[in-house]
C-alpha atoms as a PDB file:
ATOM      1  CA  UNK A   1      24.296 -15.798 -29.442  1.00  0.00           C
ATOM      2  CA  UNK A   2      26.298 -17.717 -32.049  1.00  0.00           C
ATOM      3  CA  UNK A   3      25.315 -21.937 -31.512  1.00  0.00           C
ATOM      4  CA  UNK A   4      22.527 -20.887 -29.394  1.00  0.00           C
ATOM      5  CA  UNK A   5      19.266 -22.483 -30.736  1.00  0.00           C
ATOM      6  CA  UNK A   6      16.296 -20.149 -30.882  1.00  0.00           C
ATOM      7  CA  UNK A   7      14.538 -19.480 -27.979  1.00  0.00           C
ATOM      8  CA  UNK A   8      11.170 -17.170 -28.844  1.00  0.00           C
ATOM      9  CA  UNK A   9       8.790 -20.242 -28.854  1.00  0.00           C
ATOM     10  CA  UNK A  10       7.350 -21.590 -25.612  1.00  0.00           C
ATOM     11  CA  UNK A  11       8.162 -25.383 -26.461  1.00  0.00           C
ATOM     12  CA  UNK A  12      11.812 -24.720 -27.510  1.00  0.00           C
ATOM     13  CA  UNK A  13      12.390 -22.486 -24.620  1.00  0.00           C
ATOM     14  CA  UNK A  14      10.341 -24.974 -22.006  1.00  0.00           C
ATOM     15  CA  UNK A  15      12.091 -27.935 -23.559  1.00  0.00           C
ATOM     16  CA  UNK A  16      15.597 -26.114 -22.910  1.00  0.00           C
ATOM     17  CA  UNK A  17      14.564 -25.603 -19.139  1.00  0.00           C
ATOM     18  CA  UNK A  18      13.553 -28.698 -18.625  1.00  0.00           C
ATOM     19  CA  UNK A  19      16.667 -30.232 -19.913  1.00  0.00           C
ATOM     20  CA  UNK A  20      18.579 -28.172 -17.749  1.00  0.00           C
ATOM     21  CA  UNK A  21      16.741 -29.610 -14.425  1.00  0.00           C
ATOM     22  CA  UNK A  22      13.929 -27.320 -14.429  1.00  0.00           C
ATOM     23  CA  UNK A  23      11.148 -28.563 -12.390  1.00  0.00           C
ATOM     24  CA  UNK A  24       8.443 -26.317 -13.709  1.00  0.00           C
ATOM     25  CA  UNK A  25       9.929 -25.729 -17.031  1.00  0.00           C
ATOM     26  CA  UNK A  26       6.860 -24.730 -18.862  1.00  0.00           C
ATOM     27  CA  UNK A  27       5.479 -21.977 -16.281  1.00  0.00           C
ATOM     28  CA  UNK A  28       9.261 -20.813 -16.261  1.00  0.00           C
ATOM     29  CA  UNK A  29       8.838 -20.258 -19.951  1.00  0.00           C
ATOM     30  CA  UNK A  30       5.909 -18.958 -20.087  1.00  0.00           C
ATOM     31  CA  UNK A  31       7.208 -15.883 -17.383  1.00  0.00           C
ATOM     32  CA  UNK A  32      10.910 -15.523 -19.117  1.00  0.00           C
ATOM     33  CA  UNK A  33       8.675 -14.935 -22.474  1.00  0.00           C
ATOM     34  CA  UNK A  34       6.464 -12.509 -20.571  1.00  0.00           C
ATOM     35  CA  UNK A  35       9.351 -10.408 -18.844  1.00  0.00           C
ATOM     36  CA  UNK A  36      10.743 -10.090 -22.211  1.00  0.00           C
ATOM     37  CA  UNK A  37       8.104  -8.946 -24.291  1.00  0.00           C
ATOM     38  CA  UNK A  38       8.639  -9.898 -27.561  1.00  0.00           C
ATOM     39  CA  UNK A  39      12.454  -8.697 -27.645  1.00  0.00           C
ATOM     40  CA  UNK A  40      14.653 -11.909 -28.644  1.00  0.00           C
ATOM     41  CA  UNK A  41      17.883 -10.308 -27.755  1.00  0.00           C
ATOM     42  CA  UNK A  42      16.643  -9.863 -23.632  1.00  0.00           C
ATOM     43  CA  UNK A  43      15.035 -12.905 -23.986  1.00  0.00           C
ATOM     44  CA  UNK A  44      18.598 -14.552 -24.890  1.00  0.00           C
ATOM     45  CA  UNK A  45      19.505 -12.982 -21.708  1.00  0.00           C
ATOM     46  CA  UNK A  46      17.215 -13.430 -19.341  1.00  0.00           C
ATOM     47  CA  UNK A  47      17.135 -17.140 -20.101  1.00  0.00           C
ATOM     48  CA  UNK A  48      21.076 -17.122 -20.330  1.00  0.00           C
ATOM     49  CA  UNK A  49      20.671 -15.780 -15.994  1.00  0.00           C
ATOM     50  CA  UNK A  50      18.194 -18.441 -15.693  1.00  0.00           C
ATOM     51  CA  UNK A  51      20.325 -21.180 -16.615  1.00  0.00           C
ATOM     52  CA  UNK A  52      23.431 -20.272 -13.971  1.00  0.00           C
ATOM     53  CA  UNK A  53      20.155 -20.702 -11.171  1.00  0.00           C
ATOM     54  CA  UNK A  54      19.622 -17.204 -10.493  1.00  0.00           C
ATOM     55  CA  UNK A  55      16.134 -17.500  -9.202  1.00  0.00           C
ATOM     56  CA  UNK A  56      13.384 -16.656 -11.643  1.00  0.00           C
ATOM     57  CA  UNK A  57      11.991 -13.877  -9.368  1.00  0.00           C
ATOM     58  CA  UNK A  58      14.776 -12.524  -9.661  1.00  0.00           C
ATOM     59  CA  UNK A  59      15.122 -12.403 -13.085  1.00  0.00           C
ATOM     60  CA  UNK A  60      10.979 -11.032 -13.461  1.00  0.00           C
ATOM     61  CA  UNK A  61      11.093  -8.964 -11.122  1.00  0.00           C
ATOM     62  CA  UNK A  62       8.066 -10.878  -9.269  1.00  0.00           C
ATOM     63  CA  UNK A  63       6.587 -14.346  -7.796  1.00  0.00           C
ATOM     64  CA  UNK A  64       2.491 -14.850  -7.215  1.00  0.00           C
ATOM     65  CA  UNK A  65       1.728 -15.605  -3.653  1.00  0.00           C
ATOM     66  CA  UNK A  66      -1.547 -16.564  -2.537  1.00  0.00           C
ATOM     67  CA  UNK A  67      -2.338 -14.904  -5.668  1.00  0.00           C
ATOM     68  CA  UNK A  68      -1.294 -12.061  -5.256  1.00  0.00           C
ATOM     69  CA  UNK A  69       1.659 -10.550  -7.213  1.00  0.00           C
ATOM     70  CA  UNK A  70       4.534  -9.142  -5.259  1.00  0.00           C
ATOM     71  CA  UNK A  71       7.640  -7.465  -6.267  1.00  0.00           C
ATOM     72  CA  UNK A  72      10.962  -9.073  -5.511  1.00  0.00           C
ATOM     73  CA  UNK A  73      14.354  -7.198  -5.841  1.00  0.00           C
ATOM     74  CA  UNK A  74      17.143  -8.807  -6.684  1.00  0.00           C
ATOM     75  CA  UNK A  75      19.187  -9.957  -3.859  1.00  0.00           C
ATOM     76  CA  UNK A  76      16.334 -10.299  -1.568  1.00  0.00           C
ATOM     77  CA  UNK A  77      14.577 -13.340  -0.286  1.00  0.00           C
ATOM     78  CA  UNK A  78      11.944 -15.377  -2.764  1.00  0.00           C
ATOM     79  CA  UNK A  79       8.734 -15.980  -1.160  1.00  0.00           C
ATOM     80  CA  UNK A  80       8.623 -19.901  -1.765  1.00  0.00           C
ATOM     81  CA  UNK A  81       5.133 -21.830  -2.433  1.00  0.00           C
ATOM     82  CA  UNK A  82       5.262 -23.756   0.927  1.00  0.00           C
ATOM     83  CA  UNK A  83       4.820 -20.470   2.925  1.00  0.00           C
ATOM     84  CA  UNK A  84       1.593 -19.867   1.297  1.00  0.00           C
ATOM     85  CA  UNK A  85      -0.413 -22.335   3.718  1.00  0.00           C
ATOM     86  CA  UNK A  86       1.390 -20.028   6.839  1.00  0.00           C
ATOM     87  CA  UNK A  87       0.263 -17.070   4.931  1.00  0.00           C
ATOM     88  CA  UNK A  88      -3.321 -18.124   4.171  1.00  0.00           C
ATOM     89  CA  UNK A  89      -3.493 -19.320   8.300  1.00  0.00           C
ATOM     90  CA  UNK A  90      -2.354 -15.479   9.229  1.00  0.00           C
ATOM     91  CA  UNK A  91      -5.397 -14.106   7.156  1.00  0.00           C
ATOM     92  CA  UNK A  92      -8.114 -16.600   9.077  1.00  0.00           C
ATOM     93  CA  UNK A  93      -6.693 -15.449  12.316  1.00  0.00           C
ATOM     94  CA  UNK A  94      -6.659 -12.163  11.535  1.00  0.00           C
ATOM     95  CA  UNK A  95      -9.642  -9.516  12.809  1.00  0.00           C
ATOM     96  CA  UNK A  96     -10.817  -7.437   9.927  1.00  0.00           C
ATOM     97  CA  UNK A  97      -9.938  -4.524  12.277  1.00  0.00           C
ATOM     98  CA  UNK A  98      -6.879  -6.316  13.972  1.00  0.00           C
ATOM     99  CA  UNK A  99      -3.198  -5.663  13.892  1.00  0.00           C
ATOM    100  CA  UNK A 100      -0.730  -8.168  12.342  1.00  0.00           C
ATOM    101  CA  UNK A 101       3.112  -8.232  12.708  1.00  0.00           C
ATOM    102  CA  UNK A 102       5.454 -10.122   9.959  1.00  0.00           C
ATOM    103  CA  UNK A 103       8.698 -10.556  11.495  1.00  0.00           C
ATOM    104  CA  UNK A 104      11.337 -11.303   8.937  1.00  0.00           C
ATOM    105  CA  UNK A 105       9.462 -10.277   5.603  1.00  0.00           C
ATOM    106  CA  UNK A 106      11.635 -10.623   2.881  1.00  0.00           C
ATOM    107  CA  UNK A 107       9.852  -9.080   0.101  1.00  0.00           C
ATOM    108  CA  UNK A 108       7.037  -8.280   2.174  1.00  0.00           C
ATOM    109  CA  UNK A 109       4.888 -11.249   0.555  1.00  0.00           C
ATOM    110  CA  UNK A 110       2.588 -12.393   4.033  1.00  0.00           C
ATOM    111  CA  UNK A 111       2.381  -9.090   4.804  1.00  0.00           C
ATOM    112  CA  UNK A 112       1.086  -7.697   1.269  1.00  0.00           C
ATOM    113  CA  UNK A 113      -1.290 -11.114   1.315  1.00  0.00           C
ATOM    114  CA  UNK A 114      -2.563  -9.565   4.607  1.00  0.00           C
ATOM    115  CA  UNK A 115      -2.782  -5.852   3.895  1.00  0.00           C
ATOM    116  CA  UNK A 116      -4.681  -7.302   1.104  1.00  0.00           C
ATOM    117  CA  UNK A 117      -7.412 -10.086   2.312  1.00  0.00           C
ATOM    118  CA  UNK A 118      -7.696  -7.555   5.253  1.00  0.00           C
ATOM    119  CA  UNK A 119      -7.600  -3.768   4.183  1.00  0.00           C
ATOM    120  CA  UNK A 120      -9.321  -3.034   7.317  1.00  0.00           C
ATOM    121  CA  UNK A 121      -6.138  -4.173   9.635  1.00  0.00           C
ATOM    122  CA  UNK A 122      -3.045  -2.346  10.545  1.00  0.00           C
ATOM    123  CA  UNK A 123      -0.016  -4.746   9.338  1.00  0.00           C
ATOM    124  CA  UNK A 124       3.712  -3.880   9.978  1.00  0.00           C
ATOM    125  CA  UNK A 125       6.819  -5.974   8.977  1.00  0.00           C
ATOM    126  CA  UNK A 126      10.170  -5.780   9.791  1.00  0.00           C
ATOM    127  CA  UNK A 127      13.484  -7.326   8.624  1.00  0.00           C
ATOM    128  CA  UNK A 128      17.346  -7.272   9.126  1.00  0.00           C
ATOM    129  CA  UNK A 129      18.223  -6.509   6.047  1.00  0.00           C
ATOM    130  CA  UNK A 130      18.190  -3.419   4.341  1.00  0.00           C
ATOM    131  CA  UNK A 131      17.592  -4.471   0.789  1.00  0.00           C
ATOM    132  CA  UNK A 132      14.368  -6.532   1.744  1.00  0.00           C
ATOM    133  CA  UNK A 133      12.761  -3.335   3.907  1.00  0.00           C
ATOM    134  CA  UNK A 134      13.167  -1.337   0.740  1.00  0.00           C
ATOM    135  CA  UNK A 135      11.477  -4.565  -1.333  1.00  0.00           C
ATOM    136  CA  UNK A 136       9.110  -4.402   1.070  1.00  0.00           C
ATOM    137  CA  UNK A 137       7.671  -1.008   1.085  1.00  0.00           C
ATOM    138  CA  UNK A 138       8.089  -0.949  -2.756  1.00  0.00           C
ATOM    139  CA  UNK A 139       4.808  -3.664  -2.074  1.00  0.00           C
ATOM    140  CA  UNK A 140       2.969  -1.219   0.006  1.00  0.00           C
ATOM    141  CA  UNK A 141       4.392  -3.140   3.315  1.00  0.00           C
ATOM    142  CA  UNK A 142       5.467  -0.619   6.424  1.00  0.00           C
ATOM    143  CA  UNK A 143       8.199  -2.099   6.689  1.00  0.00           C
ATOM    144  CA  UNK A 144      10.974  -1.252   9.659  1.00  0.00           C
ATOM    145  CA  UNK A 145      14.557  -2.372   9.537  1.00  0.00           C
ATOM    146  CA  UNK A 146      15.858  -4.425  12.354  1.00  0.00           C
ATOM    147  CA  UNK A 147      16.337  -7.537  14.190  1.00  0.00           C
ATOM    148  CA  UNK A 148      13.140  -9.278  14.766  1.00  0.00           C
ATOM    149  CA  UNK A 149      10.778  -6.849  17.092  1.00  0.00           C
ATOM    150  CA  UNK A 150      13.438  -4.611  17.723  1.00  0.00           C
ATOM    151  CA  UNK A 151      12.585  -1.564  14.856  1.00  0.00           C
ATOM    152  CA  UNK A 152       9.184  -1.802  15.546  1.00  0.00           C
ATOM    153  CA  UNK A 153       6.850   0.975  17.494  1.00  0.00           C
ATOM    154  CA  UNK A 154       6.395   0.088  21.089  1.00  0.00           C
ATOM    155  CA  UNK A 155       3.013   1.315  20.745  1.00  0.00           C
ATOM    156  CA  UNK A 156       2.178  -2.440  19.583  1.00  0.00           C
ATOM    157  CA  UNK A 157       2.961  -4.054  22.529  1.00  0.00           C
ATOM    158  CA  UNK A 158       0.128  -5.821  24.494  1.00  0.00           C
ATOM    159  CA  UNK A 159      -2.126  -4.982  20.773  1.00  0.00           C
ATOM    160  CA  UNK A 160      -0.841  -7.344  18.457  1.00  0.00           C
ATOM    161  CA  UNK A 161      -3.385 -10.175  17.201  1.00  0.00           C
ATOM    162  CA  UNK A 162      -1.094 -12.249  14.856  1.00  0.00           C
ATOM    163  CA  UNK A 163       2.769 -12.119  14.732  1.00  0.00           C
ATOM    164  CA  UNK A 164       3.561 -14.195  11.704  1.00  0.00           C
ATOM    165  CA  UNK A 165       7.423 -14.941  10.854  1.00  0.00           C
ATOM    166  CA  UNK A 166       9.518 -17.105   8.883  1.00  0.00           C
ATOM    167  CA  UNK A 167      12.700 -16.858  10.318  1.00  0.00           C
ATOM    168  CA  UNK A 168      15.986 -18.812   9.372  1.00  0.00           C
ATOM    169  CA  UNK A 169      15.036 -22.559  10.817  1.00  0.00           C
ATOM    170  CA  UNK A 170      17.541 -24.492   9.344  1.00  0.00           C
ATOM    171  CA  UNK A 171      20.445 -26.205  11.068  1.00  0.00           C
ATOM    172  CA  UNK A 172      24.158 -24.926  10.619  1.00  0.00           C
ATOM    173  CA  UNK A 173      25.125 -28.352   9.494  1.00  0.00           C
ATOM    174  CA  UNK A 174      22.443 -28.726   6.944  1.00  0.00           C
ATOM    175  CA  UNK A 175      23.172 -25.515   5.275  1.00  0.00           C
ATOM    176  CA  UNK A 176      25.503 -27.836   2.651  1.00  0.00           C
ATOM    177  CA  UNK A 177      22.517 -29.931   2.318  1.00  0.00           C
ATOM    178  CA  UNK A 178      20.218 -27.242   0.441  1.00  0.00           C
ATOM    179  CA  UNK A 179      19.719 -26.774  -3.441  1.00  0.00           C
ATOM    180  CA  UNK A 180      22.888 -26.456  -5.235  1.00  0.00           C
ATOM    181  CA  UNK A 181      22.665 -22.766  -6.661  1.00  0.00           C
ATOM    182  CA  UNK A 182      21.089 -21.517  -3.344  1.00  0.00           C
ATOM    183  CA  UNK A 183      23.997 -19.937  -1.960  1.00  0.00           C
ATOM    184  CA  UNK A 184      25.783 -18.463  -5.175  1.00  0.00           C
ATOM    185  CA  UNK A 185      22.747 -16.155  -5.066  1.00  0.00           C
ATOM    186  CA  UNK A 186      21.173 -16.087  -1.795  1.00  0.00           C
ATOM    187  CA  UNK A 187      22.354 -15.180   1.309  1.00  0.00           C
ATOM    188  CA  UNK A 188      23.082 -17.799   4.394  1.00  0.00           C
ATOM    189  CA  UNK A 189      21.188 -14.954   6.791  1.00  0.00           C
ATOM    190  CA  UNK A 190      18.170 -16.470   5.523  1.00  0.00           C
ATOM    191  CA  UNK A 191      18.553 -19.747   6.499  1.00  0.00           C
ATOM    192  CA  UNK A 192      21.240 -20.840   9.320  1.00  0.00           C
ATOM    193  CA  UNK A 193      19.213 -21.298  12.784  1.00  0.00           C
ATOM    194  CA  UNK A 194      21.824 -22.435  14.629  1.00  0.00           C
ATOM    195  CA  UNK A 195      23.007 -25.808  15.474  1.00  0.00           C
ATOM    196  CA  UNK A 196      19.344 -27.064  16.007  1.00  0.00           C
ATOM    197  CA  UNK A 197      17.969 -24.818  13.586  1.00  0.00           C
ATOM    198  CA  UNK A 198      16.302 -23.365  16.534  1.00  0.00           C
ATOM    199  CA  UNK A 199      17.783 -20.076  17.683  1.00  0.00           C
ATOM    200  CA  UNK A 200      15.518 -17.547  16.067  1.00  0.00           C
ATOM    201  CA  UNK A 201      12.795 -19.525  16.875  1.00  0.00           C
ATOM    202  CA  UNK A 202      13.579 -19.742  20.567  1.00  0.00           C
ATOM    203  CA  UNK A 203      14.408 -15.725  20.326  1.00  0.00           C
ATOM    204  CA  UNK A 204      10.736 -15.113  18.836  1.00  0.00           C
ATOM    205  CA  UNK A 205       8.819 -17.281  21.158  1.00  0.00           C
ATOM    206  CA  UNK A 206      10.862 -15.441  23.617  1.00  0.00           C
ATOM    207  CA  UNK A 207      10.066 -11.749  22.529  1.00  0.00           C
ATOM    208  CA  UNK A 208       6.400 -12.401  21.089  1.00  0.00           C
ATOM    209  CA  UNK A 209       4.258 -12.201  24.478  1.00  0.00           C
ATOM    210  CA  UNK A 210       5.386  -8.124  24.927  1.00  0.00           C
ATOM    211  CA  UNK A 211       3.316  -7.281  21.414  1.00  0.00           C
ATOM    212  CA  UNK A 212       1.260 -10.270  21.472  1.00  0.00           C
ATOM    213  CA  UNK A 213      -2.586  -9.515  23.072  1.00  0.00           C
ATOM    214  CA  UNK A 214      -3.735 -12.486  25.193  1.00  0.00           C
ATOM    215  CA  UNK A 215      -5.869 -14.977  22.788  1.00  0.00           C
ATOM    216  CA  UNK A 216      -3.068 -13.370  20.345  1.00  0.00           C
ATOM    217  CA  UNK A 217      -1.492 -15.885  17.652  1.00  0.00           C
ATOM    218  CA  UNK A 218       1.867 -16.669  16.933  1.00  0.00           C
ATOM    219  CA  UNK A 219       2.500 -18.245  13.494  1.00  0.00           C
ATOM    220  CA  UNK A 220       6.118 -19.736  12.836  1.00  0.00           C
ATOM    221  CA  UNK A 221       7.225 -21.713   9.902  1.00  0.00           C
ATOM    222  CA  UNK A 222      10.169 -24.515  10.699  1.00  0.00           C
ATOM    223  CA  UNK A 223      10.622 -27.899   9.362  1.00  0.00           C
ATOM    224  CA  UNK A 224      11.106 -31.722  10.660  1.00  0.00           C
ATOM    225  CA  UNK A 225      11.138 -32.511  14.304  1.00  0.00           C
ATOM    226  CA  UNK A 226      11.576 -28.090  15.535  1.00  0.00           C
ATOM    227  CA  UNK A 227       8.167 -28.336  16.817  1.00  0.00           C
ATOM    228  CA  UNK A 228       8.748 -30.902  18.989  1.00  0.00           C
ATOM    229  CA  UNK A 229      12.136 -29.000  19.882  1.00  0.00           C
ATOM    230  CA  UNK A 230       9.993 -25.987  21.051  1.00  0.00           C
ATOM    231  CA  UNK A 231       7.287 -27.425  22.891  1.00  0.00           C
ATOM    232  CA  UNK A 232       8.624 -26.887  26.730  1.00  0.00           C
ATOM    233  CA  UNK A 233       9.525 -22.983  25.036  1.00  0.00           C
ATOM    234  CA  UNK A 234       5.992 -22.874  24.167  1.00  0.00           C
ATOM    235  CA  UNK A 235       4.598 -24.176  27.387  1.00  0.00           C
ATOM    236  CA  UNK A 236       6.932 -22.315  29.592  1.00  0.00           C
ATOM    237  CA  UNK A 237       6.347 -19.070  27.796  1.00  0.00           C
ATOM    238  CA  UNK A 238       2.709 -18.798  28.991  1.00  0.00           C
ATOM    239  CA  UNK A 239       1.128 -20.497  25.291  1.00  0.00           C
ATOM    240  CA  UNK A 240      -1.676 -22.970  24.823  1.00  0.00           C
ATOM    241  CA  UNK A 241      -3.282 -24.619  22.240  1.00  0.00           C
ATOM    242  CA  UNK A 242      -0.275 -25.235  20.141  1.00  0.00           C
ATOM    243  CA  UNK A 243      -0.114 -27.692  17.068  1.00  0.00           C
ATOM    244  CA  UNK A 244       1.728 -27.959  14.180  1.00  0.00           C
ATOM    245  CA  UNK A 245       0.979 -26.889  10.132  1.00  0.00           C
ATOM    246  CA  UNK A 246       1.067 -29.699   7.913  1.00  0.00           C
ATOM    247  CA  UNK A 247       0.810 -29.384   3.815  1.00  0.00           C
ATOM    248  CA  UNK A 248      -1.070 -31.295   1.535  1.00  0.00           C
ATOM    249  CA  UNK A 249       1.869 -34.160   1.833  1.00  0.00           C
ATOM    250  CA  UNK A 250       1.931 -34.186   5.484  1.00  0.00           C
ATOM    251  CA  UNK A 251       5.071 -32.639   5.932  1.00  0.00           C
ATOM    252  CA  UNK A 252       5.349 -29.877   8.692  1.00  0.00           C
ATOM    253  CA  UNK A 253       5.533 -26.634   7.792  1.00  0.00           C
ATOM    254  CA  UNK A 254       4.862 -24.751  10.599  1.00  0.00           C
ATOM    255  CA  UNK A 255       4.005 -24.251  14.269  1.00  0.00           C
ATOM    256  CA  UNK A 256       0.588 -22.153  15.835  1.00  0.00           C
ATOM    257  CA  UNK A 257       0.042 -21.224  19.237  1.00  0.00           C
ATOM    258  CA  UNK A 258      -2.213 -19.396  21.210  1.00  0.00           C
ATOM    259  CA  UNK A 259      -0.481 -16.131  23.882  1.00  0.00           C
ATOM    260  CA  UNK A 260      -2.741 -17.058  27.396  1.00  0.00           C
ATOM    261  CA  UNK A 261      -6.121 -17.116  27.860  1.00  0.00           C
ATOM    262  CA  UNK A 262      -8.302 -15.616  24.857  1.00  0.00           C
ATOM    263  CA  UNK A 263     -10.330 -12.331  25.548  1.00  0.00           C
ATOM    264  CA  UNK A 264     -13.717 -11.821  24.316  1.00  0.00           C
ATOM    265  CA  UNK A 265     -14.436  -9.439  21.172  1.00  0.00           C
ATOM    266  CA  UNK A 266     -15.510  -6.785  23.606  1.00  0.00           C
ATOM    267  CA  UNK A 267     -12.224  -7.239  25.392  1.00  0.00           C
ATOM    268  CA  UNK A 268     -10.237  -7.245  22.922  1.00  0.00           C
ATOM    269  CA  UNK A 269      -7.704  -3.927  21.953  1.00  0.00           C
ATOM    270  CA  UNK A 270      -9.623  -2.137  19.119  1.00  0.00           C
ATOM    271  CA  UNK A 271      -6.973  -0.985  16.145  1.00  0.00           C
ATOM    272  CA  UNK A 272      -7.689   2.190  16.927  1.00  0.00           C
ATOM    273  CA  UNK A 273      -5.411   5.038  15.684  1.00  0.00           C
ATOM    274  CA  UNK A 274      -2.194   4.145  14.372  1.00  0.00           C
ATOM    275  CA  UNK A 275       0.581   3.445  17.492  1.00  0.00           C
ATOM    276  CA  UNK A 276       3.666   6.250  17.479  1.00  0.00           C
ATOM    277  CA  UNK A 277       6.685   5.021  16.272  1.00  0.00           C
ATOM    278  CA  UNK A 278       9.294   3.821  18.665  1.00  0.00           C
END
């Protein structure tokens, strides 16, 4: 590209990023010089993608999460870092024999994280949107398409140990409010909750308890003051022992609850043979 200062070192390139606005502009260089391989002409144009704020999993074809590597499409959800902590509470409350549900999986990231700290456990995800389902299995995810629960084989109800989900949380009116460049790529499905940035959460409290086992967790990120928003929901709905996520700053991240009163191991649903589809 004619004025375009070479790009096929890692400072040059990480110094471009990072005069752009690029947060993590040397790990960004690092993958654009990976996903290019040596070939100066795609580097030119992955980097040239980069720079309108298509996001870089995009552009590579893949994120790590919880270290593990998972495939994103284009078009499709990125699994972002603050989910991890969600993620990594999913595989401590999940039996080595138990049965997992992501609702709303994106690129099927928790539920590949799963499948993989717990090979032992059946783990089923489901999403809305077509493009993500198809992400999703490409990551070894049985993935269903549908709204929330709805796809999924009724064969899981009263079985399910941990439904995990990170649903769209964020108010209508902050939409505006959200990193420049999200919406000239991404899609406002994945992020408007509703006036209180509630809805979906209310919906999956709501829906949880027919799949959920009793001692059964539900795992839900959301942000700011939404756990206080659902804690009559919670109560109502027949769940104890809730209490919020926090990362390493404090800030909430998510919400976990306990479905009724906990069974012992011996009472518990065994996995048992895969459920029939609905």
């Amino acid at each position: 590209m004619t004025g375009v200062p070479p790009r096929s070192d890692h400072a040059t390139l990480s110094a471009l990023l990072s005069g752009a606005g690029f947060i993590a502009a040397d790990e960004e260089a690092e993958e654009l010089l990976a996903a290019a391989g040596g070939d100066a002409t795609l580097l030119d144009a992955l980097v040239e993608r980069r720079l309108t704020g298509e996001p870089l999993a995009w552009i590579t074809g893949h994120v790590p999460f919880c270290g593990v590597d998972v495939h994103v499409d284009p078009g499709v959800y990125v699994p972002r870092w603050h989910t991890e902590g969600l993620a990594r509470r999913a595989v401590e409350r999940l039996p080595v024999d138990g049965i997992a549900v992501d609702l709303c999986t994106g690129s099927g990231a928790i539920a590949k994280v799963l499948a993989t700290a717990r090979p032992g456990a059946l783990v089923v995800a489901a999403d809305i949107d077509e493009r993500a389902v198809a992400c999703a299995r490409r990551n070894g995810v049985e993935a269903f398409a549908g709204d929330l629960f709805e796809p999924l084989p009724s064969g899981l109800e009263g079985r399910v140990d941990v439904v995990v989900a990170v649903v769209p949380y964020v108010p209508s009116a902050e939409l505006p409010l959200l990193q420049r460049d999200t919406f000239t790529f991404e899609s406002p499905l994945s992020y408007d909750g509703g006036p209180d940035g509630a809805g979906v959460l209310r919906r999956t409290l709501r829906d949880s308890p027919r799949f959920l086992r009793r001692g059964g967790t539900l795992l839900l990120e959301l942000g700011g003051d939404q756990a206080d928003l659902l804690g009559d929901d919670l109560e109502a709905l027949g769940y104890t022992r809730a209490g919020v996520l926090r990362d390493e700053e404090g800030d909430v991240r998510g919400v976990e609850a306990t479905f009724g009163a906990a069974t012992t191991t011996a009472e518990r649903p065994r996995r048992g043979g895969r459920p029939p589809r609905a």
